[in-house]
PDB file of N, CA and C in Angstrom:
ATOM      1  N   UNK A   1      -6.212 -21.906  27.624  1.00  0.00           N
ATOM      2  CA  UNK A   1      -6.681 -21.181  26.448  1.00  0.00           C
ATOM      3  C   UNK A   1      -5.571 -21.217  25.391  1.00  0.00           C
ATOM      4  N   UNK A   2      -5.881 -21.214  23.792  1.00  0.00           N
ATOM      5  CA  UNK A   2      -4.765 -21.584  23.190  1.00  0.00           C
ATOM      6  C   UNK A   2      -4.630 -20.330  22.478  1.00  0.00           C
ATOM      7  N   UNK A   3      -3.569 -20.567  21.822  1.00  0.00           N
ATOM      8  CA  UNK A   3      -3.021 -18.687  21.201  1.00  0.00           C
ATOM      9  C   UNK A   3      -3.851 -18.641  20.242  1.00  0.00           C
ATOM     10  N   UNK A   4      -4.273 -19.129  19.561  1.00  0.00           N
ATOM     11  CA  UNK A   4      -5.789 -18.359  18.371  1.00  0.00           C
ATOM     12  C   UNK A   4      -6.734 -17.834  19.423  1.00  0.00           C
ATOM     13  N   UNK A   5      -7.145 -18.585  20.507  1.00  0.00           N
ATOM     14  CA  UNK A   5      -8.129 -18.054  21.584  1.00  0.00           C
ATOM     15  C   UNK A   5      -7.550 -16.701  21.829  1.00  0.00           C
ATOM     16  N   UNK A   6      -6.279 -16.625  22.237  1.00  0.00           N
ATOM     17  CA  UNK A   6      -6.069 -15.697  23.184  1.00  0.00           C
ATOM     18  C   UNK A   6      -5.981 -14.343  22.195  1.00  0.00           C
ATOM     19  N   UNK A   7      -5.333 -14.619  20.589  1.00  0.00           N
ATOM     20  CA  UNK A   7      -5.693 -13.497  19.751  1.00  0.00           C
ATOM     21  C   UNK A   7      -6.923 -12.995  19.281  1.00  0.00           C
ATOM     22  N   UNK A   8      -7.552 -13.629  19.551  1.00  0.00           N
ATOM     23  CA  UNK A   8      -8.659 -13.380  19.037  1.00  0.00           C
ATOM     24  C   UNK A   8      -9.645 -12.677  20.432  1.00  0.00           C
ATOM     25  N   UNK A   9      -9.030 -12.952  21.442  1.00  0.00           N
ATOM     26  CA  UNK A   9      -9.455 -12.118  22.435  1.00  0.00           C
ATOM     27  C   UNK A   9      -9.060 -10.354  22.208  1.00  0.00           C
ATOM     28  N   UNK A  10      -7.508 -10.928  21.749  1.00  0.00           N
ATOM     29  CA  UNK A  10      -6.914  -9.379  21.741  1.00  0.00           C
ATOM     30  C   UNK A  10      -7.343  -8.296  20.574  1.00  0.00           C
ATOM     31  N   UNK A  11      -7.540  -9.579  19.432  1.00  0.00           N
ATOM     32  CA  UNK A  11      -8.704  -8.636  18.039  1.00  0.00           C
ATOM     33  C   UNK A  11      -9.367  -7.627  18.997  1.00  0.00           C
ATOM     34  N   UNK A  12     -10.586  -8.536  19.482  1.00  0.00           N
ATOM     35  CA  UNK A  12     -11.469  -8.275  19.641  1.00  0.00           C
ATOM     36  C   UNK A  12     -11.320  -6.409  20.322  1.00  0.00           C
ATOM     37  N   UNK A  13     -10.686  -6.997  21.446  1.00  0.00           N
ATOM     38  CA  UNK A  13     -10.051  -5.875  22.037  1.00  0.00           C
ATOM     39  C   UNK A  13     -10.048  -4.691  21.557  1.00  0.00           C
ATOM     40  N   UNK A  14      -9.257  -5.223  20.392  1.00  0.00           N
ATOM     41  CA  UNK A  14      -8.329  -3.868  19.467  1.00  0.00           C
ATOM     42  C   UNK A  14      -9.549  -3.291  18.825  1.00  0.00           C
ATOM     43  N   UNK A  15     -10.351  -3.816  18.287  1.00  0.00           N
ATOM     44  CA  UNK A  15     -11.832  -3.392  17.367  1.00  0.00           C
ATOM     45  C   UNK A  15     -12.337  -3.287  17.979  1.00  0.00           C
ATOM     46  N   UNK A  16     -12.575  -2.790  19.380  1.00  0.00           N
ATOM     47  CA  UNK A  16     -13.511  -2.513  20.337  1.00  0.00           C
ATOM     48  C   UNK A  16     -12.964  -0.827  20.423  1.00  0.00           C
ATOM     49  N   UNK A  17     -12.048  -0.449  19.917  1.00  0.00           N
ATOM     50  CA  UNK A  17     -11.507   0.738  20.088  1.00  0.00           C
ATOM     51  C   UNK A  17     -11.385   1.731  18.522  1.00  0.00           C
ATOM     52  N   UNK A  18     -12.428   0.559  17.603  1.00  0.00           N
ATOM     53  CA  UNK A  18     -12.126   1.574  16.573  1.00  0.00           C
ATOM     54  C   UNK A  18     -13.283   2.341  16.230  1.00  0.00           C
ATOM     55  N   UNK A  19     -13.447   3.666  16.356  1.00  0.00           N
ATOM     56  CA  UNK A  19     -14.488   4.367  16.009  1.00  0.00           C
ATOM     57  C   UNK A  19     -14.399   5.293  14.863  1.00  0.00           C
ATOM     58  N   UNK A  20     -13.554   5.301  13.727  1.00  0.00           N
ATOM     59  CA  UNK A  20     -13.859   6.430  12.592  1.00  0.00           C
ATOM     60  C   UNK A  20     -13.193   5.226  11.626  1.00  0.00           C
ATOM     61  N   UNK A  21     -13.675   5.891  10.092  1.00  0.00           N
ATOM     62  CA  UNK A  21     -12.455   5.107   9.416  1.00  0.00           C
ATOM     63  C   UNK A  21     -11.457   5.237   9.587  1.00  0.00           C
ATOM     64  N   UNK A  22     -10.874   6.571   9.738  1.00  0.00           N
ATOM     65  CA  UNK A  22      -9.100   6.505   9.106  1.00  0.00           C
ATOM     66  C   UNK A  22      -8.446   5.459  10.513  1.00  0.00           C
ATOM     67  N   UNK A  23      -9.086   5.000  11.863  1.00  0.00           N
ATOM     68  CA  UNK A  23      -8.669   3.912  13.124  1.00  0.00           C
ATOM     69  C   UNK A  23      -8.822   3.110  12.150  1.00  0.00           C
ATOM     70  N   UNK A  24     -10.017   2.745  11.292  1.00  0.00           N
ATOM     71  CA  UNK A  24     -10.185   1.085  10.713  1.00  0.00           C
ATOM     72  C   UNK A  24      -8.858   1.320  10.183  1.00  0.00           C
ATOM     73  N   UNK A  25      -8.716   2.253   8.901  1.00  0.00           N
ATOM     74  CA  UNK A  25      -7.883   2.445   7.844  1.00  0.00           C
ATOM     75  C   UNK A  25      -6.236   1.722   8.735  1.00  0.00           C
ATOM     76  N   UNK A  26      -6.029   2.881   9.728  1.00  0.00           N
ATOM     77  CA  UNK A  26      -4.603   2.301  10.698  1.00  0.00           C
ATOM     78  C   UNK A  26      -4.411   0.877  10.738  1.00  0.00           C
ATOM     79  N   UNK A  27      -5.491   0.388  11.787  1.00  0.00           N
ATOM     80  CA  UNK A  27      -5.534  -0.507  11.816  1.00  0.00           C
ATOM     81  C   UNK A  27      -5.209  -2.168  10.986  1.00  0.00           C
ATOM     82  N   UNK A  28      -5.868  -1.923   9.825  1.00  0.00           N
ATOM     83  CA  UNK A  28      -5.945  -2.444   8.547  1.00  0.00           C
ATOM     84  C   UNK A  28      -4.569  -2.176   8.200  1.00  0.00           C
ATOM     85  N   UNK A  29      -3.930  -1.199   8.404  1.00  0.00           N
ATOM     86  CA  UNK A  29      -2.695  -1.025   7.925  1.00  0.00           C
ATOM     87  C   UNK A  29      -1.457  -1.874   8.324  1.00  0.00           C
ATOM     88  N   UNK A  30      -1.733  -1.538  10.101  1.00  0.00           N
ATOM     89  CA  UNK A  30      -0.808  -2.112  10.746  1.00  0.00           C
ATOM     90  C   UNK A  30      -1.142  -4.241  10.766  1.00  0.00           C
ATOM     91  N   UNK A  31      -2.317  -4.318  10.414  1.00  0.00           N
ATOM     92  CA  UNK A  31      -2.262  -6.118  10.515  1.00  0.00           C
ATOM     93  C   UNK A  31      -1.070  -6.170   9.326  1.00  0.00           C
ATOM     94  N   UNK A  32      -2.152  -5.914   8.237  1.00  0.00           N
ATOM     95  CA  UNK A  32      -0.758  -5.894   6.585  1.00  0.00           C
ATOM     96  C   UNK A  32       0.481  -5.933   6.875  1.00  0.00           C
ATOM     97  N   UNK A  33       1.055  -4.597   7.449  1.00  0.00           N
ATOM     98  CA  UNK A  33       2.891  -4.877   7.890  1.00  0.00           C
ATOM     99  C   UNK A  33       2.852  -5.966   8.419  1.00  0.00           C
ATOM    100  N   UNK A  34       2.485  -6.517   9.905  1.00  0.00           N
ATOM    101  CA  UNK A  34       2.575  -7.285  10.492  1.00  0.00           C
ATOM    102  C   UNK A  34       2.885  -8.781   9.873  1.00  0.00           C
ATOM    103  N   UNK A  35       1.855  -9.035   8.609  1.00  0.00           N
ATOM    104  CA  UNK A  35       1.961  -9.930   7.908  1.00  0.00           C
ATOM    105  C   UNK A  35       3.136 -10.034   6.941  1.00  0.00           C
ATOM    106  N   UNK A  36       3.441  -8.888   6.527  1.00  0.00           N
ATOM    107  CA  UNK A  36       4.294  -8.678   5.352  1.00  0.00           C
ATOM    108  C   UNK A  36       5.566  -8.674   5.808  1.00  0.00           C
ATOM    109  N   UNK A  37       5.839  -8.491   7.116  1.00  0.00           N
ATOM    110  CA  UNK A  37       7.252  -8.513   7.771  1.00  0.00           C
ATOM    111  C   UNK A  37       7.624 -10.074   8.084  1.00  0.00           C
ATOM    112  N   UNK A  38       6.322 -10.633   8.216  1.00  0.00           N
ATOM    113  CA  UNK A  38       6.394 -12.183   8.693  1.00  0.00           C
ATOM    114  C   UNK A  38       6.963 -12.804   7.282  1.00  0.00           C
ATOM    115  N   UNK A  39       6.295 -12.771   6.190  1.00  0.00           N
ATOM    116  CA  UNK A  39       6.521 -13.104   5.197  1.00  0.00           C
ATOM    117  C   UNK A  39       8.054 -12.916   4.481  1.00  0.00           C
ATOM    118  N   UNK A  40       8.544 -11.851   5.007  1.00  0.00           N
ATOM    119  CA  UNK A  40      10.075 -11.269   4.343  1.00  0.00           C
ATOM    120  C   UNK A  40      10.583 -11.864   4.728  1.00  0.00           C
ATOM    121  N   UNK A  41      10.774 -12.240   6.546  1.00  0.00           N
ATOM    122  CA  UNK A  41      11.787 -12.993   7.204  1.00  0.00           C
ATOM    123  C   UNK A  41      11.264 -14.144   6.501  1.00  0.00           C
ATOM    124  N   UNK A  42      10.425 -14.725   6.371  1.00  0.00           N
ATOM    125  CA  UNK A  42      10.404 -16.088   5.774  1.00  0.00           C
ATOM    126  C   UNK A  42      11.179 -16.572   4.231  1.00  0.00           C
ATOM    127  N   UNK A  43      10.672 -15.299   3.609  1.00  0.00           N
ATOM    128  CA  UNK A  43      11.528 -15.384   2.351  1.00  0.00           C
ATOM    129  C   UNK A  43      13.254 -14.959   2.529  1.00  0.00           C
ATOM    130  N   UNK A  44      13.639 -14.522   3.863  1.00  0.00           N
ATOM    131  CA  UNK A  44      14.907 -14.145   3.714  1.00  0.00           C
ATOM    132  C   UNK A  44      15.573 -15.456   4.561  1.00  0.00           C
ATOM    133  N   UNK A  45      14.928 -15.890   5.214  1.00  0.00           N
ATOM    134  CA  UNK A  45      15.328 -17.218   5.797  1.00  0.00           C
ATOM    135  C   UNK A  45      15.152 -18.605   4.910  1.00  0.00           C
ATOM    136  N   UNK A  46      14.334 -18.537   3.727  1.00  0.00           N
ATOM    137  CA  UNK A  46      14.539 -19.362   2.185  1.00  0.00           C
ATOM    138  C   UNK A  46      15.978 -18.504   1.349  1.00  0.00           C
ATOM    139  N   UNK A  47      15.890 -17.581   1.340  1.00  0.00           N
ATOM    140  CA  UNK A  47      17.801 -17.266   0.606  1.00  0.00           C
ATOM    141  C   UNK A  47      18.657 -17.963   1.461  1.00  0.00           C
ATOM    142  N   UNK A  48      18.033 -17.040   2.378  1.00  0.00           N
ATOM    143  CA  UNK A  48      20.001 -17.567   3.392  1.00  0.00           C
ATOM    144  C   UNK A  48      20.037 -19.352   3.423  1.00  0.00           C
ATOM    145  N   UNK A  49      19.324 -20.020   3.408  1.00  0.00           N
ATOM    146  CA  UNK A  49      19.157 -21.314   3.297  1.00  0.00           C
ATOM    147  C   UNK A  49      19.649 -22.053   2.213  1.00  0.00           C
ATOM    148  N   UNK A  50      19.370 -21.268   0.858  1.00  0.00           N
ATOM    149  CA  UNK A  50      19.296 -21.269  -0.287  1.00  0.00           C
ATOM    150  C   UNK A  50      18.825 -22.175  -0.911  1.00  0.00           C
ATOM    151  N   UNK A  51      17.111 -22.529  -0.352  1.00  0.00           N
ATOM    152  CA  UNK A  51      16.145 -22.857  -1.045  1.00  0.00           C
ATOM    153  C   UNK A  51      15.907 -21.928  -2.081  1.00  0.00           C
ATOM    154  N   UNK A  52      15.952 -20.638  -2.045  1.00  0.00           N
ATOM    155  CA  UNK A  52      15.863 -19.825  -3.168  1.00  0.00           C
ATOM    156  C   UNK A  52      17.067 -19.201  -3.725  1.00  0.00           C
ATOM    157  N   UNK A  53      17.094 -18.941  -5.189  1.00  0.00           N
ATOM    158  CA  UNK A  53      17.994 -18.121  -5.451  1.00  0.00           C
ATOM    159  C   UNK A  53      17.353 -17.026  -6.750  1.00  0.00           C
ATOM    160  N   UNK A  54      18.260 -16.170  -7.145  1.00  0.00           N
ATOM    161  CA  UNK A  54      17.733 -15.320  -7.996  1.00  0.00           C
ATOM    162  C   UNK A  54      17.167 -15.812  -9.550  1.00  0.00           C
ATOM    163  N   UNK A  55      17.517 -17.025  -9.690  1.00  0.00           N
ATOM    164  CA  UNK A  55      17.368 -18.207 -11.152  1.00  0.00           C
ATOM    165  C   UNK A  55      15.707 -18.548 -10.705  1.00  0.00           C
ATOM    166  N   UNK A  56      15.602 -18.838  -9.142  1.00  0.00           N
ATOM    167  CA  UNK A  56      14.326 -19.913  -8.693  1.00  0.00           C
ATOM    168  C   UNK A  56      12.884 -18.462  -9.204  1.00  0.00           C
ATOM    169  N   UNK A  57      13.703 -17.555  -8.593  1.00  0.00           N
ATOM    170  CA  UNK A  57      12.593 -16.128  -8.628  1.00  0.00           C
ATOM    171  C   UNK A  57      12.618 -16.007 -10.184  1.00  0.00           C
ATOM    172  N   UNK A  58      13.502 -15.883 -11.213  1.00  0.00           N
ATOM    173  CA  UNK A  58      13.725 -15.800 -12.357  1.00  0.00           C
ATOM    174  C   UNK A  58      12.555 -17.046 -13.089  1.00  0.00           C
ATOM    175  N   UNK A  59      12.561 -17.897 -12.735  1.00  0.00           N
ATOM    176  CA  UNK A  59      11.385 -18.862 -13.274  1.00  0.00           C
ATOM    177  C   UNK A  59       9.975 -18.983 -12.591  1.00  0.00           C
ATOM    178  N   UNK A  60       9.936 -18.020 -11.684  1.00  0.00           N
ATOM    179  CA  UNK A  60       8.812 -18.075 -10.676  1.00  0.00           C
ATOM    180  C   UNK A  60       7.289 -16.509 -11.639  1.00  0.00           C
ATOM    181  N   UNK A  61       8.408 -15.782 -11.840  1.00  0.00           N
ATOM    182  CA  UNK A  61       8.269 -14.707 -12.746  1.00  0.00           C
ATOM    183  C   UNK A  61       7.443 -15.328 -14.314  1.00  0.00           C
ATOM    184  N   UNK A  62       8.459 -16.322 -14.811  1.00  0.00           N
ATOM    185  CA  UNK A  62       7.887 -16.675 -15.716  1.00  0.00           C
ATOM    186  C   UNK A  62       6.386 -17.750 -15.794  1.00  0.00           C
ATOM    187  N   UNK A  63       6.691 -18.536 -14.890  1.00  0.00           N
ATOM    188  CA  UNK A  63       5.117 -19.514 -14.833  1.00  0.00           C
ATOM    189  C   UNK A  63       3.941 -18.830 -15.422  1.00  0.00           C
ATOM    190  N   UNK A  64       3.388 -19.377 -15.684  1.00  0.00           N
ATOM    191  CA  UNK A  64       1.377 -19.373 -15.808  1.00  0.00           C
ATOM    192  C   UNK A  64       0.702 -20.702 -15.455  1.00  0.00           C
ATOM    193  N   UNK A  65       0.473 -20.363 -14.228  1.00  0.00           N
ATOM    194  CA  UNK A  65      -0.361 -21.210 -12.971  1.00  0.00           C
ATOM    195  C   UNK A  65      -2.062 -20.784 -13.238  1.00  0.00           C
ATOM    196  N   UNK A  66      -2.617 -20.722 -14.012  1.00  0.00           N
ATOM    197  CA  UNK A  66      -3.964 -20.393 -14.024  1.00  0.00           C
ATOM    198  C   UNK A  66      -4.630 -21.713 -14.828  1.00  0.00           C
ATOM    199  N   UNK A  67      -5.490 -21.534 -14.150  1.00  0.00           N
ATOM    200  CA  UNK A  67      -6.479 -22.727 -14.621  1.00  0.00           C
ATOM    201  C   UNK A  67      -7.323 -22.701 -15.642  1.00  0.00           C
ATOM    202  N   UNK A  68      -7.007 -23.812 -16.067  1.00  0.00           N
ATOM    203  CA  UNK A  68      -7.821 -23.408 -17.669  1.00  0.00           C
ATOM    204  C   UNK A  68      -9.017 -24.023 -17.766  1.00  0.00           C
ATOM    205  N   UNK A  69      -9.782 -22.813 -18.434  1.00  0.00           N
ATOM    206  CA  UNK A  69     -11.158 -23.238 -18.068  1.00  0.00           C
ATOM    207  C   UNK A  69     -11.934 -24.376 -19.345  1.00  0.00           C
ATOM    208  N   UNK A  70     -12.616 -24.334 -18.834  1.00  0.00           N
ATOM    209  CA  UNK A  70     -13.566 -25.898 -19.413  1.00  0.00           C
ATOM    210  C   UNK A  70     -14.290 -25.182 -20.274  1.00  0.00           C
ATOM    211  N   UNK A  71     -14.707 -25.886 -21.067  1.00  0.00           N
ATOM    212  CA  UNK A  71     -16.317 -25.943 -22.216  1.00  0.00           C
ATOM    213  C   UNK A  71     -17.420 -26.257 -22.181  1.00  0.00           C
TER     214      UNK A  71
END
């Protein structure tokens, strides 16, 4: 069985135990950190690397990446 299988066993699991909102609400809460902690170490492991620096974030700030629409 491969690890998406096996999480998705454990979802399941976990939402098998939620019965009010404010469990969804937790719940919902705790995936978010989960993600957002993944994401920090990733961005703190791009500094320490120094793929990033405070100049790269400084022009990252400035972009406009939106798509321009048609006629």
């Amino acid at each position: 069985m491969s690890y998406s299988e096996l999480a998705k066993l454990e979802l399941w699991n976990a939402v098998n135990c939620i019965h009010s909102q404010s469990d969804l609400d937790e719940f919902k809460n705790l995936i978010a950190k989960f993600f957002a902690e993944k994401a920090q170490k990733a961005i703190d492991a791009l500094w320490e690397d120094g793929a990033i620096n405070e100049e790269t974030i400084e022009t990252w700030g400035k972009e406009h990446m939106r798509t321009p629409y048609r006629k």
